[in-house]
N, C-alpha and C. Protein backbone atom coordinates (compact mmCIF):
# COMPACT_ATOMS: atom_id res chain seq x y z
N UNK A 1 -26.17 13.68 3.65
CA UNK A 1 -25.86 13.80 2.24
C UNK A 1 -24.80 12.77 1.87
N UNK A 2 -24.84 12.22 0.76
CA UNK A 2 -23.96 11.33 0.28
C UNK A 2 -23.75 11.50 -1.03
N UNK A 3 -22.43 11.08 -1.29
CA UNK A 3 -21.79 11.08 -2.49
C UNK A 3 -21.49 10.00 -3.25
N UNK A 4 -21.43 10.28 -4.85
CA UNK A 4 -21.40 9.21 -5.80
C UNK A 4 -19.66 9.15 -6.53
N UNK A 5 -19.32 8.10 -6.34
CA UNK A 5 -18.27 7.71 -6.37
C UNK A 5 -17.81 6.62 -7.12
N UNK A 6 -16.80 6.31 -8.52
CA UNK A 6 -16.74 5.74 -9.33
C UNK A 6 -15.06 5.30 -8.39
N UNK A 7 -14.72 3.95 -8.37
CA UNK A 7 -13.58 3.62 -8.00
C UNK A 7 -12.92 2.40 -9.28
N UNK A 8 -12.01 3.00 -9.77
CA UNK A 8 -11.66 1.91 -11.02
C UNK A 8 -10.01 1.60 -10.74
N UNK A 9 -10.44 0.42 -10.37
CA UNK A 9 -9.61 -1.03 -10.46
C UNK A 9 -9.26 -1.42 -11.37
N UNK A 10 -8.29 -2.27 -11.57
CA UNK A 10 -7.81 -3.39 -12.59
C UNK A 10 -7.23 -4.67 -12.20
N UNK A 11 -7.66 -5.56 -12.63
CA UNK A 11 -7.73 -7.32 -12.51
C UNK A 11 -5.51 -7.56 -12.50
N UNK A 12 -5.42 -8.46 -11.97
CA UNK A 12 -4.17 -9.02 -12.22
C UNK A 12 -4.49 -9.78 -13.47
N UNK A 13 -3.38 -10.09 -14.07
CA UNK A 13 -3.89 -11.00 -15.28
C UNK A 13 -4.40 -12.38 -15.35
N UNK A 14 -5.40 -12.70 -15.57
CA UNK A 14 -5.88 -14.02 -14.96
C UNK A 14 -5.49 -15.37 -15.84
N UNK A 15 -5.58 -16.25 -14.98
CA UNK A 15 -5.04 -17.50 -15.74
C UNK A 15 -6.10 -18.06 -16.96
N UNK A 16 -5.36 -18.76 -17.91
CA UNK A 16 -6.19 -18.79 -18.72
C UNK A 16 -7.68 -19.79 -18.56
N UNK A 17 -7.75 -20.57 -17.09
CA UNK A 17 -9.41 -20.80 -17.35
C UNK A 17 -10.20 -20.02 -16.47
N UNK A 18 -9.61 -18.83 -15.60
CA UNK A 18 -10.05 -17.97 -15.44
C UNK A 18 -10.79 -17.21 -16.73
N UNK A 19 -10.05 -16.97 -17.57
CA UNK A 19 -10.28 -15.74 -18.78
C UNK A 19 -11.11 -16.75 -19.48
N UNK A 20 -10.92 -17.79 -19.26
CA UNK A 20 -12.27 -18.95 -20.39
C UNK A 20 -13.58 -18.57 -19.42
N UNK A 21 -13.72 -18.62 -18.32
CA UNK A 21 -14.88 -18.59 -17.43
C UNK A 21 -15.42 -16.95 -17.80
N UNK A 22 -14.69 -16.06 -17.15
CA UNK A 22 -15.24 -14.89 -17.31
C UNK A 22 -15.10 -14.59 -18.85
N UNK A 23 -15.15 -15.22 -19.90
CA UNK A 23 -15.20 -14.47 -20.98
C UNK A 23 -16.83 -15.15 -21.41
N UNK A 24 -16.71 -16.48 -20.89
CA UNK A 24 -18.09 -17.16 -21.49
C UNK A 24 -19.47 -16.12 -20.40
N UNK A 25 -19.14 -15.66 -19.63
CA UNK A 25 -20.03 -15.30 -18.75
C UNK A 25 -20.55 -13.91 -19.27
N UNK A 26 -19.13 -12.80 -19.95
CA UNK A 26 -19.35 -11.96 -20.34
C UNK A 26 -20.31 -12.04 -22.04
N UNK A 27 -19.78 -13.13 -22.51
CA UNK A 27 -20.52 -13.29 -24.05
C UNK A 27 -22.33 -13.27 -23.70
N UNK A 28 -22.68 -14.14 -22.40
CA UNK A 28 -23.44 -14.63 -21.61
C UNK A 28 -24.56 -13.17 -21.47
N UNK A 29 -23.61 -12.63 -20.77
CA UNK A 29 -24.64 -11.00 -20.19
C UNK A 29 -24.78 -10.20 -21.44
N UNK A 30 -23.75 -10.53 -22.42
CA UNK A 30 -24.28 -9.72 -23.83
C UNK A 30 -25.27 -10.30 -24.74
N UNK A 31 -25.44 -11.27 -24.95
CA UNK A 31 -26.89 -11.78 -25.52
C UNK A 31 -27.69 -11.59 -24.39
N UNK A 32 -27.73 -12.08 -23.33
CA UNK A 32 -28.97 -11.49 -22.89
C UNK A 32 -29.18 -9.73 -22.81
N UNK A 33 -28.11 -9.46 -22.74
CA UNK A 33 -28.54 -7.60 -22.74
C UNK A 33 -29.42 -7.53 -24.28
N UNK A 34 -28.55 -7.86 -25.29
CA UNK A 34 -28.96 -7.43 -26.59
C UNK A 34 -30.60 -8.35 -26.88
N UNK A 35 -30.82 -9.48 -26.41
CA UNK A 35 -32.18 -9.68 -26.92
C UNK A 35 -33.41 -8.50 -26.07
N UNK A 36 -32.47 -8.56 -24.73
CA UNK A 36 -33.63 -7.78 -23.35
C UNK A 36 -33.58 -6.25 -24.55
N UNK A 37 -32.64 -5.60 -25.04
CA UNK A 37 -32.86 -4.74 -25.78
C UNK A 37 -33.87 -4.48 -27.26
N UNK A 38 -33.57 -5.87 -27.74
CA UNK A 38 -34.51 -6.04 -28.63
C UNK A 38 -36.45 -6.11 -28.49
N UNK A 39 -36.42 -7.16 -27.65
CA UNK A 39 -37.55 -7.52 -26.75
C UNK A 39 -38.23 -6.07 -26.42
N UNK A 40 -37.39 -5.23 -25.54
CA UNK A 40 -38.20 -3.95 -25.19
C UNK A 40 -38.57 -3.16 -26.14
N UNK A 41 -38.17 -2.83 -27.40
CA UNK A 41 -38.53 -1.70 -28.31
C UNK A 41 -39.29 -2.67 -29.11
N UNK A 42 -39.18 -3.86 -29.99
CA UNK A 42 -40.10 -4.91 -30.47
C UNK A 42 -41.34 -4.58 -30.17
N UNK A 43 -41.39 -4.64 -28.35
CA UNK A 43 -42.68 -5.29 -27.83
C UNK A 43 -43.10 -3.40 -27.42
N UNK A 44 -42.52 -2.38 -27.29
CA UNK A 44 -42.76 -1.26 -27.07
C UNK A 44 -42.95 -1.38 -25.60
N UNK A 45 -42.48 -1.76 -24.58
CA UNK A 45 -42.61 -1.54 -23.23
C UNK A 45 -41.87 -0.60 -22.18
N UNK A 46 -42.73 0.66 -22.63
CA UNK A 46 -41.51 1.59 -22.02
C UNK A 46 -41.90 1.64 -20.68
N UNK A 47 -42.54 1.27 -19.47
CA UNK A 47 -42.04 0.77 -18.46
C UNK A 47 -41.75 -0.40 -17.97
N UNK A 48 -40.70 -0.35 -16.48
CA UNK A 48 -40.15 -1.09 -15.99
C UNK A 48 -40.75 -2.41 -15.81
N UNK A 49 -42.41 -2.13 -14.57
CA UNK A 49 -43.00 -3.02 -14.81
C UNK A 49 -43.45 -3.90 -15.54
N UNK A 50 -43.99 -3.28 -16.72
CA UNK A 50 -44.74 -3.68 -17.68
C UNK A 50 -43.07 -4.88 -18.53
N UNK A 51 -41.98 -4.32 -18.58
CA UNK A 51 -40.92 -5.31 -19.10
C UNK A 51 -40.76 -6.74 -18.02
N UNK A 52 -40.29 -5.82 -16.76
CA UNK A 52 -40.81 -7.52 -15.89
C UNK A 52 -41.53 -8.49 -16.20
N UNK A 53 -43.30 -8.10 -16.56
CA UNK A 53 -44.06 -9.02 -16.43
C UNK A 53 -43.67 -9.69 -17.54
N UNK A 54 -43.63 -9.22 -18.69
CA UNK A 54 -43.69 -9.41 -20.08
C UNK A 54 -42.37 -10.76 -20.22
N UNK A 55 -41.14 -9.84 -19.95
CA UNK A 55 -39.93 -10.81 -19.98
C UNK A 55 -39.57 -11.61 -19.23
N UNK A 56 -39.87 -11.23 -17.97
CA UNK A 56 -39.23 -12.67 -17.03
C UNK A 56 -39.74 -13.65 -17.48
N UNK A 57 -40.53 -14.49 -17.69
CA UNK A 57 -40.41 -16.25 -18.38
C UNK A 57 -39.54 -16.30 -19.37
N UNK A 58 -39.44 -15.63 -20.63
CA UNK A 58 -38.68 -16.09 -21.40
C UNK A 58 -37.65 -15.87 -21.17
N UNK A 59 -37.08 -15.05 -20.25
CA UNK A 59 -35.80 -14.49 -20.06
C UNK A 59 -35.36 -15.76 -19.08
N UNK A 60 -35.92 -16.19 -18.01
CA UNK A 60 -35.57 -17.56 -17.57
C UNK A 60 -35.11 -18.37 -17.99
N UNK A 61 -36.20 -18.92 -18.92
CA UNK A 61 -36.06 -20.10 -20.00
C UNK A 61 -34.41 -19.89 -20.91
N UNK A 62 -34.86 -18.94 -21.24
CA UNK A 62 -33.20 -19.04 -22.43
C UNK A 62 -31.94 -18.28 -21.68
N UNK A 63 -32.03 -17.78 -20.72
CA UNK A 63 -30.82 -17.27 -20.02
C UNK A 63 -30.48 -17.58 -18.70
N UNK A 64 -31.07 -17.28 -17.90
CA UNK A 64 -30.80 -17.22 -16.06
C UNK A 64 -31.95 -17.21 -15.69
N UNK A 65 -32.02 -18.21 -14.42
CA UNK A 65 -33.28 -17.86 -13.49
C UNK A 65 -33.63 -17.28 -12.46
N UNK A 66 -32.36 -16.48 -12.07
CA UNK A 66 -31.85 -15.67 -10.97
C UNK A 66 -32.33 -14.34 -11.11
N UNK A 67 -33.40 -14.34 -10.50
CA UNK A 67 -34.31 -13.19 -10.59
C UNK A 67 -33.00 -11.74 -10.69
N UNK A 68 -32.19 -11.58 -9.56
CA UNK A 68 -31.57 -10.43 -9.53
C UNK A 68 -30.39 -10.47 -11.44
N UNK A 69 -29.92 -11.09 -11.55
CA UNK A 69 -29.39 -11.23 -12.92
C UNK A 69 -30.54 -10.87 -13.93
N UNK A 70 -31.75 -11.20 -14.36
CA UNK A 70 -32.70 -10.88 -15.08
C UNK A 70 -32.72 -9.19 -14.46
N UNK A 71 -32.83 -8.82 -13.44
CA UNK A 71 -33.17 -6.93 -12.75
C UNK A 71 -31.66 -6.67 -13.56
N UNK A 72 -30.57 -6.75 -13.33
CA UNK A 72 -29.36 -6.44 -13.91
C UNK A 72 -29.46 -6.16 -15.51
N UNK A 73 -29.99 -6.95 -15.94
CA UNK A 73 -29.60 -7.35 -17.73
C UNK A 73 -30.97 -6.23 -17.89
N UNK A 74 -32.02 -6.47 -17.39
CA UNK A 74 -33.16 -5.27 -17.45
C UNK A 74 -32.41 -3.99 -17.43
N UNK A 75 -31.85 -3.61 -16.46
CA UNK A 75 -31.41 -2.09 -16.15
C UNK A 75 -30.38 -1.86 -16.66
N UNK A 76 -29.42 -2.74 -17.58
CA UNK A 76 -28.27 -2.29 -18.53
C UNK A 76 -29.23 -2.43 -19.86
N UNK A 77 -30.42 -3.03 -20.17
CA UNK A 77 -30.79 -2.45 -21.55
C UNK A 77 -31.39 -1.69 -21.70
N UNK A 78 -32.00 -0.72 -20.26
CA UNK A 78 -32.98 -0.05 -20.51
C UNK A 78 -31.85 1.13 -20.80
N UNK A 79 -30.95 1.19 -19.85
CA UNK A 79 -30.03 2.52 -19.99
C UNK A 79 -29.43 2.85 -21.22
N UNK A 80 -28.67 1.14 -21.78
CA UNK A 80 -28.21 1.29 -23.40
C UNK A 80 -29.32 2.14 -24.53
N UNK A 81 -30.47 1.68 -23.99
CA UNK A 81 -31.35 2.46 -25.39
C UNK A 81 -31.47 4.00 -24.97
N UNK A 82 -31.70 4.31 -23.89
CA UNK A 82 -31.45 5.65 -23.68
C UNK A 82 -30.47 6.08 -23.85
N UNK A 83 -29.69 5.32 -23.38
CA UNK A 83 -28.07 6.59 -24.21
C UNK A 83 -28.31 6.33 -25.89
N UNK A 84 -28.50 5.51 -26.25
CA UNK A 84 -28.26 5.42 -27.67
C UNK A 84 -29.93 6.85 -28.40
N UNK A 85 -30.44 6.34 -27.97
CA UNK A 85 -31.12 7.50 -28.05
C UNK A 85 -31.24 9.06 -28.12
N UNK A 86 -30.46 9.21 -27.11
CA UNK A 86 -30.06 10.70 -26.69
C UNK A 86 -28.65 10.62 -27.57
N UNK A 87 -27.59 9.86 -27.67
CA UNK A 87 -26.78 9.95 -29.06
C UNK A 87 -27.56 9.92 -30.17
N UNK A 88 -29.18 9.69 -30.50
CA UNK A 88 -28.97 9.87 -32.23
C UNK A 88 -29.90 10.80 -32.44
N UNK A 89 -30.38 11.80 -31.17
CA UNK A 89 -30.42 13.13 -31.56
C UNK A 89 -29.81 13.60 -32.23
N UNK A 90 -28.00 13.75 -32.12
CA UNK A 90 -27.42 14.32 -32.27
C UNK A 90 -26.21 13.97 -33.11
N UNK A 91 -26.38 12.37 -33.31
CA UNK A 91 -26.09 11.53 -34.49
C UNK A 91 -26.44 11.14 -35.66
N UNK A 92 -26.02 11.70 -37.04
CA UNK A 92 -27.42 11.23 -37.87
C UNK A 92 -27.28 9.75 -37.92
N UNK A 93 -25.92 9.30 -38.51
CA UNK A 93 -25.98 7.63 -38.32
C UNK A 93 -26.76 6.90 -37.74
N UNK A 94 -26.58 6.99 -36.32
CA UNK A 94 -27.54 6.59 -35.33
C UNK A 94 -28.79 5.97 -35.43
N UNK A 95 -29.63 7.30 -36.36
CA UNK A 95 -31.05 7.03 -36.13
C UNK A 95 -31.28 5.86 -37.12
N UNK A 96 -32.39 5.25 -36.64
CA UNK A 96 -32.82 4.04 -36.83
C UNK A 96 -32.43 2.83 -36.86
N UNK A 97 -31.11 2.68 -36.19
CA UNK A 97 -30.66 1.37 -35.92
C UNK A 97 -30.84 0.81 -34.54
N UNK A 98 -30.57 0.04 -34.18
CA UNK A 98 -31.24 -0.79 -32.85
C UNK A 98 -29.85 -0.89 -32.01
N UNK A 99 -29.94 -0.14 -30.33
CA UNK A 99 -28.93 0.23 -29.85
C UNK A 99 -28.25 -1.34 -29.84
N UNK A 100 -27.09 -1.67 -29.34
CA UNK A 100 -26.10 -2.19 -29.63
C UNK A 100 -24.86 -2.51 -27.93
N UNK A 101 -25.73 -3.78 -27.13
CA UNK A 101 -24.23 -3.71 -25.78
C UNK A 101 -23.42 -4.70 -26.31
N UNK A 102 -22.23 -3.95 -25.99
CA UNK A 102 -20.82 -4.69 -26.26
C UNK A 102 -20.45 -5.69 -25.35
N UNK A 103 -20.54 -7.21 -26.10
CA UNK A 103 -20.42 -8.12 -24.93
C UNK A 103 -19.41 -8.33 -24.20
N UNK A 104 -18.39 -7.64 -24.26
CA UNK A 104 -16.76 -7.89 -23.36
C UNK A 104 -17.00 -7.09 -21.98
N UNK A 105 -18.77 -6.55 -21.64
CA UNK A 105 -18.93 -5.55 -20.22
C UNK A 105 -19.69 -6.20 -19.40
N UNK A 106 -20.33 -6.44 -18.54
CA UNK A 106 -20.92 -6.69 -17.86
C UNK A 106 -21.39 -5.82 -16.54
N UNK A 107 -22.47 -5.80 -15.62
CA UNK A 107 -22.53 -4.87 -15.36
C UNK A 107 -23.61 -6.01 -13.79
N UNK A 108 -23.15 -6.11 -12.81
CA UNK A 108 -24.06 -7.09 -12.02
C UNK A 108 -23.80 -5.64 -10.31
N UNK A 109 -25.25 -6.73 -9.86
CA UNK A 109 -25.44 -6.08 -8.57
C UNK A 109 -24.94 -7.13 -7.59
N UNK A 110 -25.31 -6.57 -6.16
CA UNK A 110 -25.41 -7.68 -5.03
C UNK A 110 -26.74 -8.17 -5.38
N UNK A 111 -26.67 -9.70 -4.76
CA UNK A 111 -25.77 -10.52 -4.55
C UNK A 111 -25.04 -11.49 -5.17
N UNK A 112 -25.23 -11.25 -6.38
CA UNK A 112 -24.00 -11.70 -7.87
C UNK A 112 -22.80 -11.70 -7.84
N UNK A 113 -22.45 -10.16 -7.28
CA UNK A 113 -21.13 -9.88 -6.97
C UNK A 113 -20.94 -9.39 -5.62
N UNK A 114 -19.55 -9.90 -5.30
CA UNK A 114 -19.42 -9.24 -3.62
C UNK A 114 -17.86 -8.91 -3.82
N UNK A 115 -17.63 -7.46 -3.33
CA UNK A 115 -16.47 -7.12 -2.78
C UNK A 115 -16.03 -7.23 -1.84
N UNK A 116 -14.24 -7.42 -1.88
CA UNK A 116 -13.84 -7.53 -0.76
C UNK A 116 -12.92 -6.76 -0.62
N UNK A 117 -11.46 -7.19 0.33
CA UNK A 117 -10.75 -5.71 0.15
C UNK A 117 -9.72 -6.29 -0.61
N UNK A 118 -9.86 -7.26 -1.55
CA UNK A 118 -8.57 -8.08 -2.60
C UNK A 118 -9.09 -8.23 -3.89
N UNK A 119 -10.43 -8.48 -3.65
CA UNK A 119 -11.18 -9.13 -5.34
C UNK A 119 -12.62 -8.60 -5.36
N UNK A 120 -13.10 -8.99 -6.62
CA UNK A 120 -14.09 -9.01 -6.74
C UNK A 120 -14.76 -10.91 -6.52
N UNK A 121 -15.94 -11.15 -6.41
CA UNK A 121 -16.29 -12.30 -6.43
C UNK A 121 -17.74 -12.35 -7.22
N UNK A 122 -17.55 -13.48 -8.19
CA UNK A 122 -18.80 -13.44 -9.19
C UNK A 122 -19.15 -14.70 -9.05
N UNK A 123 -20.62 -15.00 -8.63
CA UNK A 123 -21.74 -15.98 -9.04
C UNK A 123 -22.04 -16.44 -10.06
N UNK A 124 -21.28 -17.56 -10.39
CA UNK A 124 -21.89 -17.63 -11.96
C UNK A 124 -22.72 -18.54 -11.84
N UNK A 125 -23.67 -19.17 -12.88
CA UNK A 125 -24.46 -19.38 -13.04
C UNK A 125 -24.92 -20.88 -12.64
N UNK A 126 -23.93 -21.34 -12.73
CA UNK A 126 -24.02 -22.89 -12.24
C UNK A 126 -23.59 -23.21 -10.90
N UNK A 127 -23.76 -22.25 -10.42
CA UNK A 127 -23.55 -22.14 -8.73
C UNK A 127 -22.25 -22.02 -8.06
N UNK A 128 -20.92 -21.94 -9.05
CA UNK A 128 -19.62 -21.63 -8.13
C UNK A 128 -19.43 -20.39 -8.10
N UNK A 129 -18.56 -19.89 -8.08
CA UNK A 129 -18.08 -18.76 -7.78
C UNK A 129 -16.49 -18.21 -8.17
N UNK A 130 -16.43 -17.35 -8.76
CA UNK A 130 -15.15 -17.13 -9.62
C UNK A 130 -14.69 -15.09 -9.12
N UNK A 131 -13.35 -15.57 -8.10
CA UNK A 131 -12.57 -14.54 -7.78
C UNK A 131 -12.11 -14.19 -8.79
N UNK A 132 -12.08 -12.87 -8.95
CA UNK A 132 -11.15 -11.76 -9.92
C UNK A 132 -10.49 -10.68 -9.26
N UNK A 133 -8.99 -10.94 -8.53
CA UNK A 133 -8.16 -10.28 -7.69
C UNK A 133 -7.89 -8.94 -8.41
N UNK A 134 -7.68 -7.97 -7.56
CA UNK A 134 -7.45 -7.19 -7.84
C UNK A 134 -5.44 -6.68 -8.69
N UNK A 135 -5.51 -5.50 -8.98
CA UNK A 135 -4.12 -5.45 -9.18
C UNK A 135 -3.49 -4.97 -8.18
N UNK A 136 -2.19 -5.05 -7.39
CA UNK A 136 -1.23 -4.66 -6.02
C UNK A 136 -1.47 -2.82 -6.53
N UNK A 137 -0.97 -2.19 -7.40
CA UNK A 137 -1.28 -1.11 -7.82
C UNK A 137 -2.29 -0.36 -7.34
N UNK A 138 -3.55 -0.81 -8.05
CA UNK A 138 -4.55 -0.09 -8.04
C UNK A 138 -5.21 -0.46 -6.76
N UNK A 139 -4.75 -1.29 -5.90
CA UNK A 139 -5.86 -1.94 -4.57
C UNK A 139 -5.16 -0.89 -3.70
N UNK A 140 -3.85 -0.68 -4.05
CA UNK A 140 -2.85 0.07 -2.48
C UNK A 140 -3.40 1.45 -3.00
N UNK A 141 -3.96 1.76 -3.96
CA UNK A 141 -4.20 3.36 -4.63
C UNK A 141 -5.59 3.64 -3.66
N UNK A 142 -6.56 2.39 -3.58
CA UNK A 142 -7.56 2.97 -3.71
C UNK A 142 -8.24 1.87 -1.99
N UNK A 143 -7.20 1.66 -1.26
CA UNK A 143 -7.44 0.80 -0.10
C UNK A 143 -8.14 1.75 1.14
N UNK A 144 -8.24 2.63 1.19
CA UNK A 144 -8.80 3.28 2.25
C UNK A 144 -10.08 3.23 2.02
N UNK A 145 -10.23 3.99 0.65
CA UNK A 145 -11.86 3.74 0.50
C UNK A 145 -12.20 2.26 0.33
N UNK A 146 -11.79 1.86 -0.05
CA UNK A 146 -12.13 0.22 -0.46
C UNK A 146 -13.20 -0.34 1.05
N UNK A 147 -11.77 -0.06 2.06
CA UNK A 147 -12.05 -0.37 3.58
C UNK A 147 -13.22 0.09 4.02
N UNK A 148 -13.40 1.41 3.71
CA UNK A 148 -14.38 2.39 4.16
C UNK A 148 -15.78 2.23 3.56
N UNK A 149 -16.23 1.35 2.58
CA UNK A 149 -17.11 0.82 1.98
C UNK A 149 -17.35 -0.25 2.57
N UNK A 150 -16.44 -1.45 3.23
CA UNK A 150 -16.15 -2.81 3.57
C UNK A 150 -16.54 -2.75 5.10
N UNK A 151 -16.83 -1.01 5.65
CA UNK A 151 -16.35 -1.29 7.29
C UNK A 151 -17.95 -1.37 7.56
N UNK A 152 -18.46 -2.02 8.90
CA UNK A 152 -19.87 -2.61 9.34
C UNK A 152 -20.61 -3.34 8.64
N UNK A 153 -20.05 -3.89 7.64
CA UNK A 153 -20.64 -4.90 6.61
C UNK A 153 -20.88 -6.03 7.31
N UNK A 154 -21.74 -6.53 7.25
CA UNK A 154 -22.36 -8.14 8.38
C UNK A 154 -22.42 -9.39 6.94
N UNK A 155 -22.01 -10.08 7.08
CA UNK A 155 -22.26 -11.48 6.19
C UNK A 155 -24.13 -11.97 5.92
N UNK A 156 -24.08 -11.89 5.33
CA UNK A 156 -25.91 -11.99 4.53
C UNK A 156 -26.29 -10.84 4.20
N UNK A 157 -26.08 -10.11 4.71
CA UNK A 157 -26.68 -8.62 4.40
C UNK A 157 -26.16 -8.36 3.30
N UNK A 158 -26.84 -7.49 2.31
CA UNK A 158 -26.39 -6.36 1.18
C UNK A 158 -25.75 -4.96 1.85
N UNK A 159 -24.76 -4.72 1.24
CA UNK A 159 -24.18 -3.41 1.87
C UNK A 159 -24.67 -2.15 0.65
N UNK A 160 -25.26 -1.30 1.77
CA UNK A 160 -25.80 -0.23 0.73
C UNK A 160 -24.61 0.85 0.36
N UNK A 161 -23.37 0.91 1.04
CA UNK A 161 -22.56 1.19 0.22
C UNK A 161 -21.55 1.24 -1.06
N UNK A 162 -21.97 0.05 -1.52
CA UNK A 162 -21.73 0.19 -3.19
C UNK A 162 -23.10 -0.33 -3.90
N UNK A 163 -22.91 0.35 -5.19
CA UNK A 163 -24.19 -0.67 -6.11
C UNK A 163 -23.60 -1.63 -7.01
N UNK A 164 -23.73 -1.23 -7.97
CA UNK A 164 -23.13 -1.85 -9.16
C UNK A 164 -21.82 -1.67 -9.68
N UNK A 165 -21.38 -3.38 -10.10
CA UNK A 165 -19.84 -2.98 -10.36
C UNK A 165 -20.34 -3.68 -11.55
N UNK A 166 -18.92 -3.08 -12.69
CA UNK A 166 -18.99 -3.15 -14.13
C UNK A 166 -17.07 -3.74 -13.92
N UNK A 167 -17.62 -4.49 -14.80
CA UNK A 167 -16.40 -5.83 -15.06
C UNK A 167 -16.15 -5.83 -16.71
N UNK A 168 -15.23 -4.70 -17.48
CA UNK A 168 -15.06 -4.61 -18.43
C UNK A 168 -13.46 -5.54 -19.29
N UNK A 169 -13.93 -6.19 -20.21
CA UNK A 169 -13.02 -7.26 -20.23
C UNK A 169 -11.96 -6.45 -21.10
N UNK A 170 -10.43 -6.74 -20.79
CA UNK A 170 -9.02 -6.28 -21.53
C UNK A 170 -8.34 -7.29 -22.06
N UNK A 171 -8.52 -6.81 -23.49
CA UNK A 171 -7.80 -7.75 -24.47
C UNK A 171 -6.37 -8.57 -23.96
N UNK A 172 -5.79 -8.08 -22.98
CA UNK A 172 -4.46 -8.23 -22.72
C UNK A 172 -4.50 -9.43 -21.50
N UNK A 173 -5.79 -9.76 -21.12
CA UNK A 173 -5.82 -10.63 -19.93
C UNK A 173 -6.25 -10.25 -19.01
N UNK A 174 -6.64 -9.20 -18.45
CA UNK A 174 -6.95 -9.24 -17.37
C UNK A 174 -8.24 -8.07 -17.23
N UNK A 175 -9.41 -7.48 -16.53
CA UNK A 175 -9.86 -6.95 -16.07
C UNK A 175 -10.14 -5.50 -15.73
N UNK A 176 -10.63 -4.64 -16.24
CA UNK A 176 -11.02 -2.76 -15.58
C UNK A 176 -12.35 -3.65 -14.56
N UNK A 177 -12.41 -2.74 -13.53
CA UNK A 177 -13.32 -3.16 -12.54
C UNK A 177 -13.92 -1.78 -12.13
N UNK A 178 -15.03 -1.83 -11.78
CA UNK A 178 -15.56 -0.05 -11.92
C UNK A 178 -16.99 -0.13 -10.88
N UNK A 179 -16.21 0.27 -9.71
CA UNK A 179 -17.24 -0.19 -8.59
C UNK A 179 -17.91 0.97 -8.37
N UNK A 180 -19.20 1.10 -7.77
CA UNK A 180 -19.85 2.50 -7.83
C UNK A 180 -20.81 2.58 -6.24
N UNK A 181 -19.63 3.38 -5.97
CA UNK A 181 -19.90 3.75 -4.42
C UNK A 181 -20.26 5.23 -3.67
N UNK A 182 -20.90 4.89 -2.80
CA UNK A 182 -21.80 5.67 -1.84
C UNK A 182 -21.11 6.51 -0.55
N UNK A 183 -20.61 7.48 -0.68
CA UNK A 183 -19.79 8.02 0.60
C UNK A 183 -20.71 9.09 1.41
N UNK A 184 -20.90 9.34 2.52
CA UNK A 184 -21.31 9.94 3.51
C UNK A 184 -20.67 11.29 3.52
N UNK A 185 -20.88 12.43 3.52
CA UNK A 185 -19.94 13.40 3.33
C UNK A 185 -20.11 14.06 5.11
N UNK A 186 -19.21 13.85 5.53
CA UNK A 186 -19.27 14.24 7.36
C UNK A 186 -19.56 15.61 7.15
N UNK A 187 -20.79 16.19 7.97
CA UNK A 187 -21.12 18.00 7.96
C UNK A 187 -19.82 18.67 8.73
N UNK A 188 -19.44 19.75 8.37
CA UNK A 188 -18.78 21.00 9.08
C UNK A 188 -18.95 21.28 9.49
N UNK A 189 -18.07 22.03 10.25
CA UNK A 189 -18.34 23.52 11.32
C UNK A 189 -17.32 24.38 11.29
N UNK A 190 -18.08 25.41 10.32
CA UNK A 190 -16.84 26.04 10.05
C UNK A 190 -17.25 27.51 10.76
């Protein structure tokens, strides 16, 4: 049995072409979320497959060709319209407007992003790679598990102990980081 586990971090404040990089990246994952959102209810493709076939070329062409970034931006618009959905049950506003991702979030898998036990590390698009350190605070709060996610991890491999981390941008400079991890719960004997 395993457990689901939200671990939230926060960025040191980053220098300012740090915050130029990750802000263009974040504007980046929000147009593509919001057209991939548009695109799906437009074209009515309420499955997964059926959005793959449909979107991956154009989604190439005008955004990323990185197949796993296109699965990412897929699975944050499919979720946005469902929550927005299930809010306008119960919203009258809501109904009939076209759900809405806020581009200051982002939301990537492996191998886009890789943790370590200091930073996060993001792939951007033109092939470098841009560290986002953690804060001394929140890393010494939350270092055991950090480790404990990090431990038998082999280099190439995907570690199936975390999935997706969400990289929410703070007006103030720096980073919420919101990693979403997998714990083993050891059986008893009681």
């Amino acid at each position: 049995m395993s457990t689901v586990e939200i671990l939230k971090l926060l960025s040191v404040t980053l220098t300012r072409d740090k915050q130029d990089v990750l802000m263009e990246e974040l504007q980046r994952y929000g147009k593509a979320a919001n057209w991939t959102i548009k695109q799906v209810l437009k074209q009515h493709l309420t499955s997964p497959t059926k959005a793959v076939e449909v979107l991956r070329e154009p989604f190439v062409e005008q955004f990323d060709k990185r197949e796993q970034y296109f699965q990412d931006v897929l699975k944050t618009a499919r979720v946005e319209i469902s929550n927005h959905r299930k809010m306008a049950k119960t919203v009258r506003s809501m109904r009939d407007k076209t759900p809405f991702f806020r581009p200051e979030r982002m939301i990537l898998s492996q191998p886009l992003i890789k943790l370590s036990e200091k930073a996060v590390t993001i792939s951007i698009r033109d092939g470098s790679r841009l560290a986002v350190p953690f804060d001394k605070r929140s890393r010494n709060r939350l270092i055991e598990k950090i480790q404990s996610v990090l431990r038998g991890e082999k280099t190439g491999e995907i570690n199936r102990k975390y999935g997706r981390i969400r990289i929410t941008w703070n007006k103030e400079g720096f980073a919420d980081i919101d990693i979403r991890t997998k714990t083993s719960d050891s059986p008893r004997n009681d």
